[in-house]
Protein backbone atom coordinates (compact mmCIF):
# COMPACT_ATOMS: atom_id res chain seq x y z
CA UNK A 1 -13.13 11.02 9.35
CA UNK A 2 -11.52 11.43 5.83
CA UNK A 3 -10.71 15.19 6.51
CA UNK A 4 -9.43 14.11 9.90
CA UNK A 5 -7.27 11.40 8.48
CA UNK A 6 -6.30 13.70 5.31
CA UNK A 7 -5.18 16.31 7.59
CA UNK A 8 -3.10 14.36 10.01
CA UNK A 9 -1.51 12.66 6.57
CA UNK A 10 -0.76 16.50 5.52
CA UNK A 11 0.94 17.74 8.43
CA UNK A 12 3.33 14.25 8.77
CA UNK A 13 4.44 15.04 4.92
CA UNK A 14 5.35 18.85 5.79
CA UNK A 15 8.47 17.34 8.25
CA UNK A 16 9.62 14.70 6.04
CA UNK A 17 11.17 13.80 2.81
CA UNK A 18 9.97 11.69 0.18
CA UNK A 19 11.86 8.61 1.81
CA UNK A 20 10.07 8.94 5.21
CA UNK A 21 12.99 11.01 6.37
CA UNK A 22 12.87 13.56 9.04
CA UNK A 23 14.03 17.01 6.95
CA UNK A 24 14.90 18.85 10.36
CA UNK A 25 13.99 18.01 14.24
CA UNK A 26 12.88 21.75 14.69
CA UNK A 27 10.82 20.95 11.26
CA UNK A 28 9.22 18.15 12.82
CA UNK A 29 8.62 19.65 16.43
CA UNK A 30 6.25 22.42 14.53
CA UNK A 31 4.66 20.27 12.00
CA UNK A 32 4.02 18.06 14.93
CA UNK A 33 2.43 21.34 17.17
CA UNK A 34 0.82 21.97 13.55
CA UNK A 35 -0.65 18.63 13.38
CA UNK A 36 -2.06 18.21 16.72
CA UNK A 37 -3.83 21.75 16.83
CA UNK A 38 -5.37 21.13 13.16
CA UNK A 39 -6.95 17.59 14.46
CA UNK A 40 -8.05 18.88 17.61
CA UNK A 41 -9.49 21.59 15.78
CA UNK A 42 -11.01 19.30 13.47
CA UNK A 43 -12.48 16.74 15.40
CA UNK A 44 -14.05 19.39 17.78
CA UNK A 45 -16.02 21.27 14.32
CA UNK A 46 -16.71 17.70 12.63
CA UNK A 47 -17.34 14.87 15.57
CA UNK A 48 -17.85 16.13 19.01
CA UNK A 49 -21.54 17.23 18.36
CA UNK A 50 -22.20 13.75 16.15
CA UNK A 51 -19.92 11.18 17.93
CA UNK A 52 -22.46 9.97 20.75
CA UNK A 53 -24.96 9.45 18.51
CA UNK A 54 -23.10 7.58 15.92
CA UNK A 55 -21.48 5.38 18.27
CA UNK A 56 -25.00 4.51 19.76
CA UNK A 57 -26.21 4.34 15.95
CA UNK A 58 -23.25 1.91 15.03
CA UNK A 59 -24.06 0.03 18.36
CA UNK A 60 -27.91 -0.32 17.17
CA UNK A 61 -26.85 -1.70 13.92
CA UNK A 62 -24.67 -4.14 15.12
CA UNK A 63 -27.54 -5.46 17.75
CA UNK A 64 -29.42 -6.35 14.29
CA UNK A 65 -26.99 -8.24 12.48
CA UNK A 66 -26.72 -12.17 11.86
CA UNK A 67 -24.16 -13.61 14.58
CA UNK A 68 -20.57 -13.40 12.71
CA UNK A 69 -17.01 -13.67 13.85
CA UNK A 70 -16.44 -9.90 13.37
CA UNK A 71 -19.56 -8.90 15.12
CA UNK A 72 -18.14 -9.30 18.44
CA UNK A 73 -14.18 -7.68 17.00
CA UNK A 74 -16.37 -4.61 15.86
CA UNK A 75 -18.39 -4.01 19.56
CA UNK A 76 -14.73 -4.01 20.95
CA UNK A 77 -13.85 -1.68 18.58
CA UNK A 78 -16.79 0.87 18.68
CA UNK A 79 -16.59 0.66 22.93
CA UNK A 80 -12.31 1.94 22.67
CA UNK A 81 -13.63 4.45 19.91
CA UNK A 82 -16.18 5.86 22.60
CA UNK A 83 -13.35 5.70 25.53
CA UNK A 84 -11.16 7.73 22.74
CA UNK A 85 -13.84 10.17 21.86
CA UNK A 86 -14.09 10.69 26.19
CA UNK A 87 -10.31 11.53 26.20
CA UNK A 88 -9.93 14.01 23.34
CA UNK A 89 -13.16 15.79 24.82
CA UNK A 90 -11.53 16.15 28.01
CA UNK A 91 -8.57 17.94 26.24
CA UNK A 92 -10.82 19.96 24.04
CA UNK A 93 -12.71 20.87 27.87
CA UNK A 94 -9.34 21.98 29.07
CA UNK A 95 -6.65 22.50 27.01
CA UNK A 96 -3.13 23.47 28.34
CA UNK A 97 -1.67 26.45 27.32
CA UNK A 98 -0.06 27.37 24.03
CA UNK A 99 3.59 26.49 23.30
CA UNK A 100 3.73 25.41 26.69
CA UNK A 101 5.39 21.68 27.89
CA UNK A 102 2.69 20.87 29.54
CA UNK A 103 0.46 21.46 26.09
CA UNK A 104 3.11 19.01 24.36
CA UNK A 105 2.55 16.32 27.14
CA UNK A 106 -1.34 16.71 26.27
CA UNK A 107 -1.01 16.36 22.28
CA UNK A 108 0.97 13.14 22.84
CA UNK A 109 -1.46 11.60 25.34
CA UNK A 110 -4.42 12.64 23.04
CA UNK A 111 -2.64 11.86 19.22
CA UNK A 112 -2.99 8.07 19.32
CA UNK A 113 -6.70 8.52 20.26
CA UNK A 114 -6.99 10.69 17.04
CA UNK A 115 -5.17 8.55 15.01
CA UNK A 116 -7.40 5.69 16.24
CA UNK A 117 -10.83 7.50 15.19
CA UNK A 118 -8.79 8.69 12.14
CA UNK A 119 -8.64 5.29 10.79
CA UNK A 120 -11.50 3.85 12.59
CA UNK A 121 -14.11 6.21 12.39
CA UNK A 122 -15.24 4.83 9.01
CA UNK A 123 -16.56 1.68 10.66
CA UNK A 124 -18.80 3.78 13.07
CA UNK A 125 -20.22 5.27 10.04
CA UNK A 126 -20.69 2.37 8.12
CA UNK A 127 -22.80 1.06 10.95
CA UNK A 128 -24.76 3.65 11.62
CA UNK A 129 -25.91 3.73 8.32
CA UNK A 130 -28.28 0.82 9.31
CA UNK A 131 -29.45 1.25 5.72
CA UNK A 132 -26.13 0.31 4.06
CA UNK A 133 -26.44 -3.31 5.76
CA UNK A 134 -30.00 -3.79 5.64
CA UNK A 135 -31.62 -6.63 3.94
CA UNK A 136 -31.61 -5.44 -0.06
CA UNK A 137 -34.40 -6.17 -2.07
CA UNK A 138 -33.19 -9.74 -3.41
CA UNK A 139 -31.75 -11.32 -6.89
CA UNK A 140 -35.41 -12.53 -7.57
CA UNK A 141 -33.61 -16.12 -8.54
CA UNK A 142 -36.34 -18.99 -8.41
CA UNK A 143 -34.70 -22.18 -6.56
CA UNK A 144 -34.62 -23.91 -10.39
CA UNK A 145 -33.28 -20.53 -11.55
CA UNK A 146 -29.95 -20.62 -9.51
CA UNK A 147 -29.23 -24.19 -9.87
CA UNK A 148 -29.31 -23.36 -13.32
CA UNK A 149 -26.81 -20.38 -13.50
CA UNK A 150 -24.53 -22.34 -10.84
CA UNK A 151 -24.38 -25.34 -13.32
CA UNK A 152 -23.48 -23.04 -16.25
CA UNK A 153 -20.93 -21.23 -14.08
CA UNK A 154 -18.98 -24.27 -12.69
CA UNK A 155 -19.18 -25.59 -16.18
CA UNK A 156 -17.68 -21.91 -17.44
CA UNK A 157 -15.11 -22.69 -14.82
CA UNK A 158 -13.94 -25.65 -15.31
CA UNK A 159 -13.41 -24.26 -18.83
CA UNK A 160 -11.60 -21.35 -17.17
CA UNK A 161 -13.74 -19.15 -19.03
CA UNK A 162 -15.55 -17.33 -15.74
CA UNK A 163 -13.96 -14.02 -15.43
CA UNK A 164 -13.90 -12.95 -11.85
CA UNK A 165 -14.26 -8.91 -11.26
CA UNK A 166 -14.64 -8.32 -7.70
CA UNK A 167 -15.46 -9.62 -3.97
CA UNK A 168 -16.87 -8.49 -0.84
CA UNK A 169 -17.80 -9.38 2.43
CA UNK A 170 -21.31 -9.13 3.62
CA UNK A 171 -22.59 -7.95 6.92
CA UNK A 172 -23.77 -12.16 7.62
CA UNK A 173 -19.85 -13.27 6.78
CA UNK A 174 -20.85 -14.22 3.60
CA UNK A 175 -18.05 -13.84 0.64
CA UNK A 176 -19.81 -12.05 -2.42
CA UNK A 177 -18.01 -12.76 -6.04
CA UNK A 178 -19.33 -10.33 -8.87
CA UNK A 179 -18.17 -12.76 -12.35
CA UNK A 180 -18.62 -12.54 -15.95
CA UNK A 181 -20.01 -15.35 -17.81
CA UNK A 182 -20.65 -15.38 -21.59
CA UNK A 183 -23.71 -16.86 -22.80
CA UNK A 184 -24.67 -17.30 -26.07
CA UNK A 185 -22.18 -14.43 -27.13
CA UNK A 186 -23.51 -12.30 -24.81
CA UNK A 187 -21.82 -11.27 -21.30
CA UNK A 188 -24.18 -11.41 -18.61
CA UNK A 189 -23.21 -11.05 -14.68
CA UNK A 190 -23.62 -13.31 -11.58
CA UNK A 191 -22.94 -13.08 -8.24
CA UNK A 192 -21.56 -15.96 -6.67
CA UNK A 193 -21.81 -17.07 -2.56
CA UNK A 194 -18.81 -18.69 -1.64
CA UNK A 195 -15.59 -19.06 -2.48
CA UNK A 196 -15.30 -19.48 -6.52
CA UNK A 197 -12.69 -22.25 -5.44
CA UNK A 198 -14.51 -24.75 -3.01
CA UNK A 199 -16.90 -26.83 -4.29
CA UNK A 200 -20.47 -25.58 -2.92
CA UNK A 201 -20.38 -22.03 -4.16
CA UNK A 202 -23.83 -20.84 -5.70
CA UNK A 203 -24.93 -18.60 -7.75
CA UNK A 204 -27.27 -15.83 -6.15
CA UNK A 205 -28.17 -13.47 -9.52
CA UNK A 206 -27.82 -12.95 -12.40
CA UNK A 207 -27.61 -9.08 -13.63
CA UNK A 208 -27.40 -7.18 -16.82
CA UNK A 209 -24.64 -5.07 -15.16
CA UNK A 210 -22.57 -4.12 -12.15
CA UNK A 211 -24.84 -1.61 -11.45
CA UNK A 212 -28.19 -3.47 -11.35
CA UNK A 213 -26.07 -6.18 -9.05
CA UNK A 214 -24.99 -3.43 -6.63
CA UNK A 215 -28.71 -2.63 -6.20
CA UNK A 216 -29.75 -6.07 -5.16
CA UNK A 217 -26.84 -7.40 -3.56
CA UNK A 218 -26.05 -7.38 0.06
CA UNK A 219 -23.77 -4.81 0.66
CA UNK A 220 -19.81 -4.69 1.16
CA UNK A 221 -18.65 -4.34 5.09
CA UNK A 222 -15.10 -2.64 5.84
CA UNK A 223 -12.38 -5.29 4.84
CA UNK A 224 -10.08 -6.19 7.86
CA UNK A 225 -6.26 -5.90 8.25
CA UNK A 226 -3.62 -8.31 8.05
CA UNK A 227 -2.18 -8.25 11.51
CA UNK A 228 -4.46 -6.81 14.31
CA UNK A 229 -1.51 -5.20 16.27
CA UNK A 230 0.46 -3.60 13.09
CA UNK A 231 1.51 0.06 13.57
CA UNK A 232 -0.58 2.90 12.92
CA UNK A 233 0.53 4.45 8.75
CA UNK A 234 0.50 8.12 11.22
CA UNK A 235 3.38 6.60 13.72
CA UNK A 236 5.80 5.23 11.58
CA UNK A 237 9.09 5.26 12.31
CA UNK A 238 11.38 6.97 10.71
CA UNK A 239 12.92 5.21 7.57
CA UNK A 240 16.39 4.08 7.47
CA UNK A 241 18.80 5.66 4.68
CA UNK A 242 18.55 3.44 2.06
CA UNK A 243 21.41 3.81 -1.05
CA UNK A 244 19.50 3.28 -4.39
CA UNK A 245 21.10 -0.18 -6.37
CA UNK A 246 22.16 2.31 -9.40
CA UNK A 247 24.39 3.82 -7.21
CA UNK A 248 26.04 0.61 -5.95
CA UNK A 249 26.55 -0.44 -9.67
CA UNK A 250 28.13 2.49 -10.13
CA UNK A 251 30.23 2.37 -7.18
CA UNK A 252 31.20 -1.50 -8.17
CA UNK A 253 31.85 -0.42 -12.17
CA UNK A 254 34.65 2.69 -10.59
CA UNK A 255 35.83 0.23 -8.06
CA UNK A 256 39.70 -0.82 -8.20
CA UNK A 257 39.84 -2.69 -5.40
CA UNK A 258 38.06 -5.83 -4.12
CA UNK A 259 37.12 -4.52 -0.84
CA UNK A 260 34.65 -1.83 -2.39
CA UNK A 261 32.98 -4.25 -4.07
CA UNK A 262 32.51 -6.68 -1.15
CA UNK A 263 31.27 -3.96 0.77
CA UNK A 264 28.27 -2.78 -1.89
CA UNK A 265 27.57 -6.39 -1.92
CA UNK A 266 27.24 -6.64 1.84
CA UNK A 267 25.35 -3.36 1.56
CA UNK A 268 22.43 -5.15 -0.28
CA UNK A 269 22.65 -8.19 1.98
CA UNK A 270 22.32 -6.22 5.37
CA UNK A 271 20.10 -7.49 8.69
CA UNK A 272 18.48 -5.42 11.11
CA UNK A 273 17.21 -1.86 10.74
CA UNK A 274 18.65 -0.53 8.06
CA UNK A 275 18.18 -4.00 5.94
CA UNK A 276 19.52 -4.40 2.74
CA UNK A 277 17.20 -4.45 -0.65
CA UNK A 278 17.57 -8.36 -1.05
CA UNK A 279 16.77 -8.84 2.26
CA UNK A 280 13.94 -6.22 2.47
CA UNK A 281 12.87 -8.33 -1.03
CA UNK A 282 12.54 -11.58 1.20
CA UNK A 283 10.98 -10.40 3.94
CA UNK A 284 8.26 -8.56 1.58
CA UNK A 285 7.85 -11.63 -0.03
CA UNK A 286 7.08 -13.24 3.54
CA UNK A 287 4.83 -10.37 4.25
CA UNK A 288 2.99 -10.43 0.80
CA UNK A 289 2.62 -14.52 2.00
CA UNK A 290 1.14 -13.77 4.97
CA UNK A 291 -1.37 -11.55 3.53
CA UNK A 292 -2.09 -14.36 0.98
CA UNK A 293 -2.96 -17.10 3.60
CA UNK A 294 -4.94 -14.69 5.43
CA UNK A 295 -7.59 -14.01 2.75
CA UNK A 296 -8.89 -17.22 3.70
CA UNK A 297 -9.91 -18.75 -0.29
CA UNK A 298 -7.84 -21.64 -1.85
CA UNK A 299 -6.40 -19.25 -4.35
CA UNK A 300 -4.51 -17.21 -1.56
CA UNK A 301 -3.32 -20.52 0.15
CA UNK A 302 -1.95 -21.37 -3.17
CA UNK A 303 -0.10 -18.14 -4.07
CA UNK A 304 0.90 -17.66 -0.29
CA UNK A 305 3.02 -20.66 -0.72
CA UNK A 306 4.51 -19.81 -4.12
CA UNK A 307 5.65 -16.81 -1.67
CA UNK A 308 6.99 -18.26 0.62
CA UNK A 309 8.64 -20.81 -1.64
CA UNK A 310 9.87 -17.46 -3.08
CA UNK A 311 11.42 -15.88 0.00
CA UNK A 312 12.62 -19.00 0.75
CA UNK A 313 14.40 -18.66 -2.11
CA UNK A 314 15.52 -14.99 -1.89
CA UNK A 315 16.62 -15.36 1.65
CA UNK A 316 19.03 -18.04 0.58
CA UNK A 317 20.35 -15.80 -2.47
CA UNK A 318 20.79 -13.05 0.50
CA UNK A 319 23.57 -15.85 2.53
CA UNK A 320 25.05 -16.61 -0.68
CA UNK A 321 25.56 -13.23 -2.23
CA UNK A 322 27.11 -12.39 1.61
CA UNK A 323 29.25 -15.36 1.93
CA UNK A 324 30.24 -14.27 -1.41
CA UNK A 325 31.18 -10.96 -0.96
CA UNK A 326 32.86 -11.79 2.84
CA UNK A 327 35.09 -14.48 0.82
CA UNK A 328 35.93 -11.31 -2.10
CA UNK A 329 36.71 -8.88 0.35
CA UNK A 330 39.00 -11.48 2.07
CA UNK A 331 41.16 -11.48 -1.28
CA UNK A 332 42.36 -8.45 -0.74
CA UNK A 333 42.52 -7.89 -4.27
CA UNK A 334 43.00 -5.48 -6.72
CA UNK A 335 42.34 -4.69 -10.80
CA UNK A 336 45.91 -5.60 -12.69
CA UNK A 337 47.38 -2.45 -14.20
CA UNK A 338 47.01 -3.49 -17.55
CA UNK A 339 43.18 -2.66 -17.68
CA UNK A 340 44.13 0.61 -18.42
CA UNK A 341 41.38 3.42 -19.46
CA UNK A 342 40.88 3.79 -22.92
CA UNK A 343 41.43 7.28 -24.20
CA UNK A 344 38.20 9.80 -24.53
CA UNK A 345 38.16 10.59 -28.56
CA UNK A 346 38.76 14.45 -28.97
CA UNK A 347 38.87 16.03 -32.43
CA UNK A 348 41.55 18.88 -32.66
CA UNK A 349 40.78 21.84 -33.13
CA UNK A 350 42.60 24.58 -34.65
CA UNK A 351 44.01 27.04 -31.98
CA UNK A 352 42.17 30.51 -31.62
CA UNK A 353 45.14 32.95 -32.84
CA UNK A 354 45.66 31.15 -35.83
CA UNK A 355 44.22 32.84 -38.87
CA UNK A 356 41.74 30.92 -40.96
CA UNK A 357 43.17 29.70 -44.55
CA UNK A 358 43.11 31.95 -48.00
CA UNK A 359 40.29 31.20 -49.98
CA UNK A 360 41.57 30.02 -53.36
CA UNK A 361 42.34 32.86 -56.45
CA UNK A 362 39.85 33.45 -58.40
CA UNK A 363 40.18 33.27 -62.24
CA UNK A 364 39.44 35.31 -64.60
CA UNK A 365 36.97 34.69 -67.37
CA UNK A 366 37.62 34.08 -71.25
CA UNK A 367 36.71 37.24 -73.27
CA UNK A 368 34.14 36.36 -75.32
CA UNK A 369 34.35 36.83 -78.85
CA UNK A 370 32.21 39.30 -80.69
C-alpha cells in the first residue's frame, strides 16, 4: 500500500507546480495516463494475489476484538475495500485498449477505487496482523502497585510536573498515555488509561523506557480522520492563484493612488474560491477547532475554543480590514505632490577621455658632503 500510495503521489507532482497548480492540460492528461497505468500495474504485482486473503485475515481479527465504536466503522470499511479490489480486478481481466477513449473512461471509473485501497489498505494490514492487536504480555502491576504509581502521578500533576510524551488508541477503545515522572531524581515511565485530564485515569506500568513499555503495552490502532466525508489528498482540486503578502506590500509601498491600495486590501479579505489569506487564516483556525473538539480529551475542548474564540476574532478583522479598504477606495484619493522621491546618491566619476593627473616633480637630493 505505501508503494501504491507513493506512486500515485509521484505521478500527481509530475503535472503540477509547487502551489497545486496545473503546469499544462496536455501535462496533466499524460501524467494522468502515467498514473493510472503505474497503479494498475502496481496493484496487479503487489495485491491481487494477497488481497482475498488479507481482507478475510483483517475480517478474522476484527471477529476477536472487544466490542468498540470503530469495530463496526472498520467491517464497513474492509467490505467497500473488497467491492474495490472486485472492480480494479475486472479492469486488470479486461483492459481497454491503449490510448484509446474508451481506456480513459476505464482509468476514471477504476482511480477512486485505487485511491481508496491507497489510503486504506493500511488498515487491512494492520488487522490481519492478528498479532499486532493481540493481548501483550501485561505491565505485571500488582492492584497495590498501580494505586501507588496513580497516586504519585496525579500528585506529579497537580504539580504540573508529569511530562506527557505520547498517546494511542488501543484495539478495546482504550486511550494509552506514555508520561514521564521523576522520582527520587530519577525519570521513570508510566503508562496511563484514560484521559490524563478526567479524574479516573490509572496508571497501568511503570517502565524503565519507551521501549520496554512498547513491549508490554497494548498496541496502537490506525488513528481516525477528522471528517469522514473529506476529499481524498489524490483528488484535490486544483489550487486557486494565490499572490504572496510581500508582493501586496510592495504593491501598497509603489502605490500613488488610493484605489491600489484598497484593492490589495480587498485582495487579502476575499470570499469564495480564491479566498483571501485573512480569510483562509479564519477559516484554518475553524478547521484547526474542529480538529481540537474532535480528539475527544478536555485539553482539545479547551484549545478548540481558544480557536474558535480566535477565528472569531480573525473573521471580524477580515469585515473590518474590507469595510476599510471599500471606504479608502471610495476617497478617490491620491499622494500630494510634495512627497517627492528623494534623489539616489551617485558619486561622480571622472569621464573616460580625460587623462589622469601628473604625479608631482620629483626633487632632487642634497649632495652629500665628502
Amino acid at each position: 500500500m505505501a508503494v501504491l500510495d507513493r506512486e500515485i503521489q509521484t505521478a500527481l507532482d509530475t503535472a503540477r507546480d509547487r502551489h497545486g497548480r496545473t503546469v499544462h492540460h496536455r501535462a496533466e492528461e499524460a501524467a494522468r495516463a502515467r498514473r493510472n497505468q503505474t497503479a494498475l500495474a502496481l496493484y496487479a504485482a503487489q495485491l491481487v494475489p494477497h488481497a482475498d486473503a488479507l481482507l478475510d485475515a483483517a475480517r478474522n481479527t476484527l471477529d476477536t476484538l472487544p466490542p468498540a465504536r470503530h469495530t463496526s466503522a472498520w467491517r464497513d470499511l474492509l467490505d467497500a475495500l473488497a467491492a474495490s479490489h472486485t472492480e480494479i480486478t475486472g479492469v486488470l481481466k479486461r483492459p481497454a485498449a491503449q490510448g484509446t477513449s474508451a481506456e480513459r473512461e476505464q482509468h476514471a471509473a477504476v482511480w477512486p477505487h485505487l485511491v481508496f485501497w491507497a489510503e486504506h489498505g493500511t488498515l487491512a494490514a494492520d488487522l490481519a496482523d492478528a498479532s499486532r492487536l493481540s493481548q501483550q504480555p501485561g505491565t505485571g502491576l500488582t492492584a497495590e502497585e498501580r494505586q501507588m504509581w496513580t497516586e504519585m502521578a496525579q500528585a506529579a500533576q497537580r504539580r504540573r510536573e508529569l511530562d506527557l510524551m505520547e498517546s494511542w488508541y488501543a484495539a478495546d477503545g482504550r486511550l494509552i498515555t506514555l508520561a514521564c515522572l521523576i522520582v527520587d531524581d530519577t525519570d521513570t515511565v508510566i503508562a496511563l488509561a484514560g484521559d490524563p485530564d478526567v479524574p479516573g485515569w490509572e496508571v497501568i506500568g511503570q517502565f524503565d523506557n519507551e521501549y520496554t513499555a512498547s513491549l508490554a503495552l497494548p498496541r496502537p490502532v490506525t488513528p481516525g480522520v477528522l471528517r469522514a466525508d473529506s476529499a481524498s489528498r489524490f483528488n484535490r482540486p486544483e489550487a486557486a492563484p494565490e499572490q504572496p503578502l510581500h508582493d501586496l506590500l510592495r504593491d501598497v509601498i509603489e502605490a500613488r493612488g488610493a484605489s491600489e491600495v484598497a484593492e490589495a486590501l480587498l485582495s487579502v479579505t476575499r470570499m469564495g474560491y480564491a479566498a483571501g489569506p485573512v480569510v483562509q487564516l479564519a477559516q484554518l483556525l475553524d478547521t484547526a477547532a474542529e480538529f481540537s473538539h474532535a480528539l475527544n480529551t478536555v485539553q482539545g475542548r479547551q484549545i478548540g475554543a481558544r480557536l474558535e474564540a480566535l477565528g472569531r476574532q480573525f473573521a471580524f478583522l477580515a469585515r473590518e480590514v474590507h469595510d476599510a479598504a471599500e471606504d479608502l477606495e471610495a476617497t478617490v484619493a491620491v499622494l500630494p505632490p510634495h512627497r517627492t522621491p528623494k534623489p539616489p546618491r551617485i558619486r561622480s566619476r571622472p569621464a573616460l577621455d580625460i587623462a589622469p593627473p601628473a604625479p608631482p616633480a620629483r626633487t632632487a637630493p642634497p649632495a652629500r658632503r665628502l
